[in-house]
C-alpha atoms as a PDB file:
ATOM      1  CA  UNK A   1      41.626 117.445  24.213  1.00  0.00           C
ATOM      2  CA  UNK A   2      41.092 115.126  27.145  1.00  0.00           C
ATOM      3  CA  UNK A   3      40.312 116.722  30.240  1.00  0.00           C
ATOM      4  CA  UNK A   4      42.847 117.897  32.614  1.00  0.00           C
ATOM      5  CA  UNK A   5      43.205 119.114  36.499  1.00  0.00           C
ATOM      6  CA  UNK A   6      41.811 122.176  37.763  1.00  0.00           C
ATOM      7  CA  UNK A   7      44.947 122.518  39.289  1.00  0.00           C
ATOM      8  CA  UNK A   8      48.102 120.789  37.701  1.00  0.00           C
ATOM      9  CA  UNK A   9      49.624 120.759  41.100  1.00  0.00           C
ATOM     10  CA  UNK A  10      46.914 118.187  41.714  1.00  0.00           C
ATOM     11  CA  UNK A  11      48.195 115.648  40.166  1.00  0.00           C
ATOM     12  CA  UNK A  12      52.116 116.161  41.081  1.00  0.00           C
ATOM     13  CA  UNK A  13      51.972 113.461  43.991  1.00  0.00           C
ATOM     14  CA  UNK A  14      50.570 110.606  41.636  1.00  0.00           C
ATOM     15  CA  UNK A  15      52.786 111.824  38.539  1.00  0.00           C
ATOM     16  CA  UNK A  16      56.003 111.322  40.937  1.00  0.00           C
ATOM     17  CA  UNK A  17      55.252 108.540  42.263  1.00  0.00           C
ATOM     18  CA  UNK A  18      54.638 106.768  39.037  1.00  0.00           C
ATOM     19  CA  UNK A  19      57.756 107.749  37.771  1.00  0.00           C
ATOM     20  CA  UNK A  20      59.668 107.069  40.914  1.00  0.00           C
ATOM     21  CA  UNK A  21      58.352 103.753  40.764  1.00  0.00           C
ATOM     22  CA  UNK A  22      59.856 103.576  37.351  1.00  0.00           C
ATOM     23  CA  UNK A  23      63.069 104.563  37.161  1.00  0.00           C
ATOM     24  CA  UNK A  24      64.336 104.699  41.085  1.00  0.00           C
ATOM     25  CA  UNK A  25      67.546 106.054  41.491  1.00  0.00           C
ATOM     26  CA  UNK A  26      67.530 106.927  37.790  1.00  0.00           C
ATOM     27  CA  UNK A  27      65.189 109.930  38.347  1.00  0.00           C
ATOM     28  CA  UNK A  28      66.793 112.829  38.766  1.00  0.00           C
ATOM     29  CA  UNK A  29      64.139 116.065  38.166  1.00  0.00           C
ATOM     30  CA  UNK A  30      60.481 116.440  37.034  1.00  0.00           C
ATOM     31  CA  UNK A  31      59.608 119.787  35.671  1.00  0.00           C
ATOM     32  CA  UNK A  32      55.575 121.411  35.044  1.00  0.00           C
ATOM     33  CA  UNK A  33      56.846 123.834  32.335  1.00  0.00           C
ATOM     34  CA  UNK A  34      54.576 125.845  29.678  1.00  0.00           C
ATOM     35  CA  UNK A  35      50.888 127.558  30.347  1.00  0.00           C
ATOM     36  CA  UNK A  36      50.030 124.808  33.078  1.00  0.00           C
ATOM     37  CA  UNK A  37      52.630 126.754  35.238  1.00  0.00           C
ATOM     38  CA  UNK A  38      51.224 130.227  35.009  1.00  0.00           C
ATOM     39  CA  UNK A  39      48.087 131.731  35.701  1.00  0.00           C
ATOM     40  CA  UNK A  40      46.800 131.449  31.968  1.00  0.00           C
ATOM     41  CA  UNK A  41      46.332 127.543  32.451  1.00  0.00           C
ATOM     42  CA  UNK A  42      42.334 126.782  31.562  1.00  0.00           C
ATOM     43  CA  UNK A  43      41.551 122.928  32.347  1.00  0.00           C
ATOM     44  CA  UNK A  44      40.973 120.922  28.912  1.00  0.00           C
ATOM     45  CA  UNK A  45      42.185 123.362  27.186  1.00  0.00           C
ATOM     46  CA  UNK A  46      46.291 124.050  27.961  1.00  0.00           C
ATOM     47  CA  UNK A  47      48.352 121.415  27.342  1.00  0.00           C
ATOM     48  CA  UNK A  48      50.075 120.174  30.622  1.00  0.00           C
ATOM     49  CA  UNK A  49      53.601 119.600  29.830  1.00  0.00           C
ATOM     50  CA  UNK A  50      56.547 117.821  31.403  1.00  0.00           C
ATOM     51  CA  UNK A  51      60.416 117.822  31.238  1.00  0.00           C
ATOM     52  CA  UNK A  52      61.928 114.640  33.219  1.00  0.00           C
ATOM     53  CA  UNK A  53      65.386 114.909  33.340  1.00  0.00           C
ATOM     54  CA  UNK A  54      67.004 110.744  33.953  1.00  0.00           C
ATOM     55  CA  UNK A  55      70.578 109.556  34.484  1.00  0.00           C
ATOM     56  CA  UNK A  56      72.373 108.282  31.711  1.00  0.00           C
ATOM     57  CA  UNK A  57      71.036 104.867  32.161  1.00  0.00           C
ATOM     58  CA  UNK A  58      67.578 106.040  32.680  1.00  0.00           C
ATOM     59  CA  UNK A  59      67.034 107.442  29.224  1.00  0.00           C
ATOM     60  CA  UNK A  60      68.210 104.182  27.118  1.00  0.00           C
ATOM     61  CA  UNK A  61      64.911 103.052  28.863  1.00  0.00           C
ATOM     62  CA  UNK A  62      62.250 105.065  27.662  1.00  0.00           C
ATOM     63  CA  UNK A  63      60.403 101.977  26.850  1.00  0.00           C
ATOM     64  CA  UNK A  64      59.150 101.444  30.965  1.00  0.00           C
ATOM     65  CA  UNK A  65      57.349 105.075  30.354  1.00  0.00           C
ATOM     66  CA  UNK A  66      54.910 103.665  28.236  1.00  0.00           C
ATOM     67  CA  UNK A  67      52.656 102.891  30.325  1.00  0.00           C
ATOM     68  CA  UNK A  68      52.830 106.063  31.362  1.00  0.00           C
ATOM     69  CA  UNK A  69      52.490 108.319  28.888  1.00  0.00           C
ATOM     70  CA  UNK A  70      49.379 106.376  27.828  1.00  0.00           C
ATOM     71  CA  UNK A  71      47.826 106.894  30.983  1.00  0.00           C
ATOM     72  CA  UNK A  72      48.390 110.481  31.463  1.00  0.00           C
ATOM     73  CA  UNK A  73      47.757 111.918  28.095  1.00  0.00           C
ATOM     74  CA  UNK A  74      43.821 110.471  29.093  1.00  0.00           C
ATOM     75  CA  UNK A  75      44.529 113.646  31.501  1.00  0.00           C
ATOM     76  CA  UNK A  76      45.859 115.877  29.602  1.00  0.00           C
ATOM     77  CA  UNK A  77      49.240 115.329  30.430  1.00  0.00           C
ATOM     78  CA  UNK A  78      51.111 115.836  26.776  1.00  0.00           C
ATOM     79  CA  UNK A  79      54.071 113.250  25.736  1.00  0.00           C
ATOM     80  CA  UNK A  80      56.898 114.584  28.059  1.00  0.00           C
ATOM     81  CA  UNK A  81      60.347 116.049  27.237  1.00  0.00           C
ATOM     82  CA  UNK A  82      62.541 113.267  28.531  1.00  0.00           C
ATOM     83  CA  UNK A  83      66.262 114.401  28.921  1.00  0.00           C
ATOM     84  CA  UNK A  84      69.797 114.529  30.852  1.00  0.00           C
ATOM     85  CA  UNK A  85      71.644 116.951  32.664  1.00  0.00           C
ATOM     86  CA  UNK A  86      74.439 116.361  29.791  1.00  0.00           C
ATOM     87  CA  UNK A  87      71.995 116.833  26.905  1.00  0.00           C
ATOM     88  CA  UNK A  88      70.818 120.191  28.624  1.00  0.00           C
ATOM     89  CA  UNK A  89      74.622 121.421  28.941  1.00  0.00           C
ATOM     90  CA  UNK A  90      75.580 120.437  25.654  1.00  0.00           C
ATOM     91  CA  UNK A  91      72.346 122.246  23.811  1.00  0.00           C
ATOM     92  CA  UNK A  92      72.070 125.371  25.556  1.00  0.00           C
ATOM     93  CA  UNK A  93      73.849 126.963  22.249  1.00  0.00           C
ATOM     94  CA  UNK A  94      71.528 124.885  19.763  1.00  0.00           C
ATOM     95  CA  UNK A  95      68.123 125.490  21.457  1.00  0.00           C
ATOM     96  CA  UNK A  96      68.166 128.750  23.740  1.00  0.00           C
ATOM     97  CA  UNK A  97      64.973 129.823  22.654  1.00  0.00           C
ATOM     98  CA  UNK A  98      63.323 126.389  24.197  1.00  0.00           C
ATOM     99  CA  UNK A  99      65.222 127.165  27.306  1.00  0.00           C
ATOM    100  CA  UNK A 100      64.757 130.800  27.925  1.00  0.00           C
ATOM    101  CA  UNK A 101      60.664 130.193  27.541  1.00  0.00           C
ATOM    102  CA  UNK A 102      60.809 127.581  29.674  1.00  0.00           C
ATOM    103  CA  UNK A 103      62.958 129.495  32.234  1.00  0.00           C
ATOM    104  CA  UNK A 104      60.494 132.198  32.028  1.00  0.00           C
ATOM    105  CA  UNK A 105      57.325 129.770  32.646  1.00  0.00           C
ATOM    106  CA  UNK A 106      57.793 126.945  35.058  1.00  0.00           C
ATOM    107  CA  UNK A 107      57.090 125.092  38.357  1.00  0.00           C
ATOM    108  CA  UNK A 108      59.233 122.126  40.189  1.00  0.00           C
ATOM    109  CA  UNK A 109      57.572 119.244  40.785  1.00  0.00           C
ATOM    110  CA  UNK A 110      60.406 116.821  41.932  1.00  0.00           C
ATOM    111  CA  UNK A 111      63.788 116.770  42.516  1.00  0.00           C
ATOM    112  CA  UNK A 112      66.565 119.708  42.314  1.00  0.00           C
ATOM    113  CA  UNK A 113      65.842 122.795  40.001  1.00  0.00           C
ATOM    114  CA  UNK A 114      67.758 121.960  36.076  1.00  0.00           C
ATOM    115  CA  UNK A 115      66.803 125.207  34.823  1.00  0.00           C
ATOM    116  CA  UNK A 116      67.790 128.329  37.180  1.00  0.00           C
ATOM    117  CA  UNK A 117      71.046 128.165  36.642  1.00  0.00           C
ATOM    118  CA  UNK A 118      70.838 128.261  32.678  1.00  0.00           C
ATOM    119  CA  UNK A 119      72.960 131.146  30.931  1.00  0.00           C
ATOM    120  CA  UNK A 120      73.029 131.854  27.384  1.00  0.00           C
ATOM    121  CA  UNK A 121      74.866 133.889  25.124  1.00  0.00           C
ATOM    122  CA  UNK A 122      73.338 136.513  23.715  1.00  0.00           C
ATOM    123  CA  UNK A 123      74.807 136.062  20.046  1.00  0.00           C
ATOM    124  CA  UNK A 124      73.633 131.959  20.614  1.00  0.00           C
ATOM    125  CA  UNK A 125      69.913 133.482  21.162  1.00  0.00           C
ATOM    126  CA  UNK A 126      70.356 136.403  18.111  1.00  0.00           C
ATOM    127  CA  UNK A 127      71.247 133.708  15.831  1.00  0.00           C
ATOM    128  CA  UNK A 128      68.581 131.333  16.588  1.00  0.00           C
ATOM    129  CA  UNK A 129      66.148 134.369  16.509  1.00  0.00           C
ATOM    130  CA  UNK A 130      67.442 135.086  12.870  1.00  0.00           C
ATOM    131  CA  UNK A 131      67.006 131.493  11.791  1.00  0.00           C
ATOM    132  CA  UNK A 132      63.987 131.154  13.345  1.00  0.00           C
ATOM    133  CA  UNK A 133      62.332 134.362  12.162  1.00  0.00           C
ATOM    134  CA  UNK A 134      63.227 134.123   8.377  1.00  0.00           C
ATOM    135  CA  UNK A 135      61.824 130.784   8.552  1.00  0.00           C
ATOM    136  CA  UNK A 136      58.470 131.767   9.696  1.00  0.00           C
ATOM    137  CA  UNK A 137      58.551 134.692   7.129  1.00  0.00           C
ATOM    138  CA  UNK A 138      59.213 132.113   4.034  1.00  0.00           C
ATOM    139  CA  UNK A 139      56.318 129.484   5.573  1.00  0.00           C
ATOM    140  CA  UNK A 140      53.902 132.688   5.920  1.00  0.00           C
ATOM    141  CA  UNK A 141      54.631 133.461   2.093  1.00  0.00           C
ATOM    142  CA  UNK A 142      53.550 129.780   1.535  1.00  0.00           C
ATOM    143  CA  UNK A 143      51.019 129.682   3.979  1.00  0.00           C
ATOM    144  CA  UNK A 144      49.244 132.704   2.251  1.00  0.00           C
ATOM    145  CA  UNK A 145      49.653 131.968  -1.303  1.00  0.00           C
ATOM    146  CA  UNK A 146      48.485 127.829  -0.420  1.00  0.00           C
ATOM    147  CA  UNK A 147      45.551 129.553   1.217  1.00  0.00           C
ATOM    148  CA  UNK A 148      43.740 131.302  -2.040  1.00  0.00           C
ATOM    149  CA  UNK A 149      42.750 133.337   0.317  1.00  0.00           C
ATOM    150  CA  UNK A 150      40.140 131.491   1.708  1.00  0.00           C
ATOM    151  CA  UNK A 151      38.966 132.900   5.457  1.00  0.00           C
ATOM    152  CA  UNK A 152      38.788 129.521   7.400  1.00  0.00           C
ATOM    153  CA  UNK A 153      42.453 128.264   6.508  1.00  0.00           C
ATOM    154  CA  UNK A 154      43.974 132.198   7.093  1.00  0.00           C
ATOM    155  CA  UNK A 155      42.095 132.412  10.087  1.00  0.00           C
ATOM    156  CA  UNK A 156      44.235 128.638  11.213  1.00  0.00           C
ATOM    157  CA  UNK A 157      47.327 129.612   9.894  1.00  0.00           C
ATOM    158  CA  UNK A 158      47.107 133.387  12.035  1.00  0.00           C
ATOM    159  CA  UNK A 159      45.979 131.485  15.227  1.00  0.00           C
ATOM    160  CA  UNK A 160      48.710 128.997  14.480  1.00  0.00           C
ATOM    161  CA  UNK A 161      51.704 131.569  13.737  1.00  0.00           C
ATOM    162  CA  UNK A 162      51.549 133.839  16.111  1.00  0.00           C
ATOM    163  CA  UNK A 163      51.980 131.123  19.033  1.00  0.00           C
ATOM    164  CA  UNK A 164      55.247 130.127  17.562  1.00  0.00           C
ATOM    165  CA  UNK A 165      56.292 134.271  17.375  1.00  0.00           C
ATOM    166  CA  UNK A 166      55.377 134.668  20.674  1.00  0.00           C
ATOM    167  CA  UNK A 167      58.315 131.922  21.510  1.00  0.00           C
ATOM    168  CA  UNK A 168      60.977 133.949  19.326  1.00  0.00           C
ATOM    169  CA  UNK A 169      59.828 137.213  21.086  1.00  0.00           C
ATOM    170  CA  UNK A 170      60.615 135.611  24.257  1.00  0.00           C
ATOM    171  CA  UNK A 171      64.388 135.789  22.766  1.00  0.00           C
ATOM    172  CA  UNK A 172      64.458 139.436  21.717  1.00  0.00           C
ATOM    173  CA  UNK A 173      63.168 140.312  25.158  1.00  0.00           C
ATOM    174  CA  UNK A 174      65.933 138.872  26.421  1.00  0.00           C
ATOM    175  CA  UNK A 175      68.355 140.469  23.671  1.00  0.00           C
ATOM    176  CA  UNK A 176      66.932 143.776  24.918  1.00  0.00           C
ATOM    177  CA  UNK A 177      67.757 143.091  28.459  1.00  0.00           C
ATOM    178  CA  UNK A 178      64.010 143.040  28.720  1.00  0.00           C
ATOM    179  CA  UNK A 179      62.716 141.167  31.976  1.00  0.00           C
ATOM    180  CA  UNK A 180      60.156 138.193  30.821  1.00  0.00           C
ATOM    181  CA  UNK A 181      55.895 138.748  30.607  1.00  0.00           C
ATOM    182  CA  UNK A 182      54.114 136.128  32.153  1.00  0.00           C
ATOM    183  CA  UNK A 183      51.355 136.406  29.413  1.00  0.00           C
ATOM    184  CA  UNK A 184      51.242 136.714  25.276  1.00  0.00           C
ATOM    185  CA  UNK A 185      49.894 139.761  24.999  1.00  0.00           C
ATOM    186  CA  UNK A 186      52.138 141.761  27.333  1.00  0.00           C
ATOM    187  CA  UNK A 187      55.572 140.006  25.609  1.00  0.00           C
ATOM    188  CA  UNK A 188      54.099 140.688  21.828  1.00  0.00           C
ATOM    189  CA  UNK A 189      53.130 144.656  23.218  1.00  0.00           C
ATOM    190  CA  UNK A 190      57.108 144.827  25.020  1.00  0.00           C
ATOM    191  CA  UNK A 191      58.787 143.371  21.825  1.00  0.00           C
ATOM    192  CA  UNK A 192      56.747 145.587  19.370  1.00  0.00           C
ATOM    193  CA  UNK A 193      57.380 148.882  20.954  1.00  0.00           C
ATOM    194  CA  UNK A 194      60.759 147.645  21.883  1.00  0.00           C
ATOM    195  CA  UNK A 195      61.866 146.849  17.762  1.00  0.00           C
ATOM    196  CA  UNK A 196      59.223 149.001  16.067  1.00  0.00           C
ATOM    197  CA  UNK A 197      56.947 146.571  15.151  1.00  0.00           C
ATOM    198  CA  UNK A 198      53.140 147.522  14.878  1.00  0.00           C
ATOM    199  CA  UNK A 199      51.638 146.327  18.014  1.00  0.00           C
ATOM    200  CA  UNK A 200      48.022 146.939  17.134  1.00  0.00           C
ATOM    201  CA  UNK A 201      48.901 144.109  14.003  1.00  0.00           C
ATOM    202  CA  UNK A 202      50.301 141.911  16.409  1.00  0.00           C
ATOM    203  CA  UNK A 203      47.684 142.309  18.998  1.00  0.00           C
ATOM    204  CA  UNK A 204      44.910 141.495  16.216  1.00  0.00           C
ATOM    205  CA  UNK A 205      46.547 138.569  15.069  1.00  0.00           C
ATOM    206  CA  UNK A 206      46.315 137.316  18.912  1.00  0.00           C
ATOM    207  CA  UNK A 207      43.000 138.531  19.448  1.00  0.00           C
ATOM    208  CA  UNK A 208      42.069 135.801  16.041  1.00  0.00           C
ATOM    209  CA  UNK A 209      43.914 133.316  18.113  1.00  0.00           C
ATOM    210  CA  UNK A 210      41.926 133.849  21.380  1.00  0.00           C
ATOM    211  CA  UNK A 211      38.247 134.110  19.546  1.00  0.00           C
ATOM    212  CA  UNK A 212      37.949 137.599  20.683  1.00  0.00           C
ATOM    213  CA  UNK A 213      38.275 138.677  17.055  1.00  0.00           C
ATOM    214  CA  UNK A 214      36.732 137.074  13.654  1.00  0.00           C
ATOM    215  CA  UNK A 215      37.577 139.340  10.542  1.00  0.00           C
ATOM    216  CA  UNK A 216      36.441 139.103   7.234  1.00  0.00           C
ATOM    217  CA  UNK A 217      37.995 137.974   4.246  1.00  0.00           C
ATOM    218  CA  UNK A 218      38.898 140.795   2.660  1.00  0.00           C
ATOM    219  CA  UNK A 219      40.689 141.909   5.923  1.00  0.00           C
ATOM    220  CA  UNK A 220      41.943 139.139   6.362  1.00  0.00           C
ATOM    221  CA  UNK A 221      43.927 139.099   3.200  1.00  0.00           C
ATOM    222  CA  UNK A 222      45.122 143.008   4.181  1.00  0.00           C
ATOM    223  CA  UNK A 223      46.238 141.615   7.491  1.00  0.00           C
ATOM    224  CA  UNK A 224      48.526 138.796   6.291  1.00  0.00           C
ATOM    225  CA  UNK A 225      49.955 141.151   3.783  1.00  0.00           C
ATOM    226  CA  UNK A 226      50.632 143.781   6.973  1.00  0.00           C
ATOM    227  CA  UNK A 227      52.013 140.539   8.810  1.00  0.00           C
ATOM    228  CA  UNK A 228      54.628 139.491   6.103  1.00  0.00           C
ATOM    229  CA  UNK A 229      55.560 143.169   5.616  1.00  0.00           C
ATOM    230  CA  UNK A 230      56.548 143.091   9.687  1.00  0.00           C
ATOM    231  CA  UNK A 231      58.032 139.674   9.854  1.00  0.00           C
ATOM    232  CA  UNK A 232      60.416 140.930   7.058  1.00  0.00           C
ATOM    233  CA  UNK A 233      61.009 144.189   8.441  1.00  0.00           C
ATOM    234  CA  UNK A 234      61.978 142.318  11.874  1.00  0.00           C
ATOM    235  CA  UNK A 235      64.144 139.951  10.204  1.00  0.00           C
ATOM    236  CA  UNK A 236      66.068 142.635   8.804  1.00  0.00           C
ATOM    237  CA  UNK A 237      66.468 144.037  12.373  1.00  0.00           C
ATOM    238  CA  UNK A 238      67.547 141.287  14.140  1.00  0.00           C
ATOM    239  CA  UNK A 239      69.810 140.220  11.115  1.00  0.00           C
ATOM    240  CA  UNK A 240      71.678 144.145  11.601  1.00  0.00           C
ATOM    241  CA  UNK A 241      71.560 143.368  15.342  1.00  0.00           C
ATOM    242  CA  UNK A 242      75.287 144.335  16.802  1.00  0.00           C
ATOM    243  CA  UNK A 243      75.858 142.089  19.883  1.00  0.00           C
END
């Protein structure tokens, strides 16, 4: 990963002014959403990531930003989210998940504020939580049977995995009524004693993700089982969920 500020609120100035310069009157917002705008951030190691938000006109020239984006991924910047106020209003049912996590971790850098005034209803948030859960349960069937059981790739497919869970808990938080955790490990303990899950599972498979943890094979395999056993159980309990 190329290496980024110490501070993403460094590079703010320079990152606005480029994209002033741009679009003009076409820029509305720039947004720092993701790990870069919490505490967790480490330099060269978080991705930095963006949401511009451009007029209608704006976005049928995403070509100018380029430059840009070449530039600032040398810096860690990722490829930003590049939307419109319409496209926000109009997807808030599709994609609450994406919204509620970045409602629950972000920073302004320019312009007025797209995403404090979000709502979402709760049965647009228990369906995507469905979908999205009973997806990740049939990829970890694959995931483990592709594996053979070999350490390295169940290690990589644990680390990978529980990232994306730690999104969908986000949503049953909120489902709960559950105010947001500014960190992985205190949303995956909330959401496991909040739907029964087993925490110390959950907390393992982060603990793989974060290095601070480097089982065997043999637990390995034990684990996954444990973690498909869960992911179905939760399905089941979000899928019974009474809104």
């Amino acid at each position: 990963m190329a290496k980024g500020p110490r501070d993403p609120k460094e590079i703010f100035p320079a990152i606005t002014q480029e994209l002033k310069e741009i679009y003009r009157e076409n820029l509305i917002s720039i947004v720092l959403y993701g790990s870069a705008a919490t505490p967790a951030y480490k330099p060269g190691k978080s991705d930095i990531n963006l949401m511009v938000v451009l007029t209608e006109e704006g976005i049928q020239n995403l070509d100018l930003a380029f430059g840009f984006v070449s530039r600032w991924r040398k810096r860690g910047v990722a490829v930003p989210l590049f939307l419109t106020e319409t496209y926000i209003m109009t997807s808030l049912d599709v994609y609450p998940l994406e919204y509620i996590t970045m409602q629950n971790s972000y920073m302004m850098v320019y312009g007025p504020d797209p995403l404090k005034d979000l709502t979402f209803d709760p049965q647009w948030v228990r369906l995507q939580c469905e979908r999205e859960i009973k997806g990740k349960l049939v990829l970890l069937r694959e995931g483990f049977l592709a594996s053979q059981g070999k350490r390295a790739i169940l290690k990589q497919l644990a680390s990978d995995s529980i990232v994306s869970f730690v999104v969908i808990f986000e949503g049953l938080l909120f489902l709960k009524g559950l105010s947001p955790k500014k960190d992985r490990r205190n949303t995956i303990k909330t959401v496991c004693e909040a739907y029964g899950l087993d925490g110390q599972l959950f907390e393992k498979l982060l603990d793989i993700k974060e290095g601070l943890s480097s089982p065997g094979n043999d637990e390995l395999i034990g684990l996954f089982k444990s973690y498909i056993s869960q992911v179905r159980f939760l399905a089941q309990k979000v899928d019974e969920m009474i809104i």
